[in-house]
C-alpha atoms as a PDB file:
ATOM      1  CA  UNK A   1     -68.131 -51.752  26.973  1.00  0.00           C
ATOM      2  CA  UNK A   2     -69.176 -53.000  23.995  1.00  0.00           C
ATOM      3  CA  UNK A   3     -67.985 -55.332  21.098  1.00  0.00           C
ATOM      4  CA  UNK A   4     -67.637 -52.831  18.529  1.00  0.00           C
ATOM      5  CA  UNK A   5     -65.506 -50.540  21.031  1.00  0.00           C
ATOM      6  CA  UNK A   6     -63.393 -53.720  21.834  1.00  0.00           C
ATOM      7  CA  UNK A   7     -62.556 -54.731  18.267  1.00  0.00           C
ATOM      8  CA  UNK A   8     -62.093 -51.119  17.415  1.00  0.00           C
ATOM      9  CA  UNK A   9     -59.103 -50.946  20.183  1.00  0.00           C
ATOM     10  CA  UNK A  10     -57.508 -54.358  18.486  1.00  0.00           C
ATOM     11  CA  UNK A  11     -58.015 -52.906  14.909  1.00  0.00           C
ATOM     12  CA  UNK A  12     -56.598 -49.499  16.006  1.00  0.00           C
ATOM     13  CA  UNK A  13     -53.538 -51.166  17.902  1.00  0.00           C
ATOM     14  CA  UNK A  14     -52.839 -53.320  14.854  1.00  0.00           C
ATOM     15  CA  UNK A  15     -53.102 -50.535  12.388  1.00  0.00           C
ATOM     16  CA  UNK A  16     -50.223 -48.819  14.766  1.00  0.00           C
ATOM     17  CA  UNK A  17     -48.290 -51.681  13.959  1.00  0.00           C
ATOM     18  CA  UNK A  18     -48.366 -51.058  10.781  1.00  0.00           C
ATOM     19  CA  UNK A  19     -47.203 -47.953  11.001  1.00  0.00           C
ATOM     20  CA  UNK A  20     -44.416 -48.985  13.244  1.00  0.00           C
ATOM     21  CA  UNK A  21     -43.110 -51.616  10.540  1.00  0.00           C
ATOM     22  CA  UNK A  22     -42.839 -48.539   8.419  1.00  0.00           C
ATOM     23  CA  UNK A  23     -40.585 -46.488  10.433  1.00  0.00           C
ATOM     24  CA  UNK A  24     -38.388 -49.756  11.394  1.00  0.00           C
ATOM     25  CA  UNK A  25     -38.319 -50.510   7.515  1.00  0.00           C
ATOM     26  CA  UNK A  26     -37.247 -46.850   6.743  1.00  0.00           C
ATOM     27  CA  UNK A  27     -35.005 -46.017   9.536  1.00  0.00           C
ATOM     28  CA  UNK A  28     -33.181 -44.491  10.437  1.00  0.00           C
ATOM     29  CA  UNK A  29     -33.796 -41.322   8.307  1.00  0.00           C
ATOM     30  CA  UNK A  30     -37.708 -42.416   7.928  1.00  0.00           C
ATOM     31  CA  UNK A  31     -37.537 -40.896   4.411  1.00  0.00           C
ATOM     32  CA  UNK A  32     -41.047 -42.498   2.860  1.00  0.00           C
ATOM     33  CA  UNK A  33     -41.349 -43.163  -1.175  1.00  0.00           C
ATOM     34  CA  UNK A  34     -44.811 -42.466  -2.825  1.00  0.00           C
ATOM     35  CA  UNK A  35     -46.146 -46.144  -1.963  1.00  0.00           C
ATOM     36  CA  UNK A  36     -45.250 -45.762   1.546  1.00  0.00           C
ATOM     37  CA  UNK A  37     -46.457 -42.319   1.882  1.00  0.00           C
ATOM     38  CA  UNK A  38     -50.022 -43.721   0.238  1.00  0.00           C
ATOM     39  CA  UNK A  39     -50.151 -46.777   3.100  1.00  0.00           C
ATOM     40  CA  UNK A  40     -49.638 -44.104   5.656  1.00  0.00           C
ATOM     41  CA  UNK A  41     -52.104 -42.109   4.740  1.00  0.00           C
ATOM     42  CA  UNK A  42     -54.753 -45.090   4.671  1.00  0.00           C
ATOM     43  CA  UNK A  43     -53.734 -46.706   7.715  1.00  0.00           C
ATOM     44  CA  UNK A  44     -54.101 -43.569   9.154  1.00  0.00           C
ATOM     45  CA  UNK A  45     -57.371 -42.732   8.052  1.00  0.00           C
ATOM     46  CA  UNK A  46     -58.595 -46.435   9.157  1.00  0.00           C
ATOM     47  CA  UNK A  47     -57.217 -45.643  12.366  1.00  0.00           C
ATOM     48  CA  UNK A  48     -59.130 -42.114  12.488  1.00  0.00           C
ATOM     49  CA  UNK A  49     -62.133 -44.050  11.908  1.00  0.00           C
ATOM     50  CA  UNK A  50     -61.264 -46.709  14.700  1.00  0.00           C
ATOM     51  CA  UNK A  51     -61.138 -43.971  17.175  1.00  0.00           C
ATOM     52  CA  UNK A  52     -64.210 -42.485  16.469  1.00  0.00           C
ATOM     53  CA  UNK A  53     -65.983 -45.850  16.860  1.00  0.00           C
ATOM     54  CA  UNK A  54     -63.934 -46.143  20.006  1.00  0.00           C
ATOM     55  CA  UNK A  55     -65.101 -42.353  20.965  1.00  0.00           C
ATOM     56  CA  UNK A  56     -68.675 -43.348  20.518  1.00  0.00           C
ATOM     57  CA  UNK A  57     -68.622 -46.320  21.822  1.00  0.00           C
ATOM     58  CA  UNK A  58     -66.799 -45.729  25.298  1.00  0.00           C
ATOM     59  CA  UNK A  59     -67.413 -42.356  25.759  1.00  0.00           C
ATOM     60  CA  UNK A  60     -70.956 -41.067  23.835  1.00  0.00           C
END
């Protein structure tokens, strides 16, 4: 396994943190504001992009 695929799984697993913070922050109805809304959907697509690397990388 590679690097890349390595730090990908780290950078994925930290960018689920961040999404758990989230729901602990807005429980426990998990209603999100604009902002939060905006951080979800870019933490998401950074994670999107972690898994492809980690596709790629660990699977071809």
């Amino acid at each position: 396994m590679s690097k890349r695929a390595v730090d990908s799984v780290f950078q994925a697993m930290f960018l689920l943190t961040d999404l758990r913070v989230i729901l602990r922050d807005t429980a426990p109805v998990h209603e999100l504001d604009e902002s939060r809304q905006a951080m979800v959907a870019r933490t998401l697509a950074e994670l999107e992009e972690q898994v492809k690397v980690i596709r790629k990388e660990m699977v071809g």
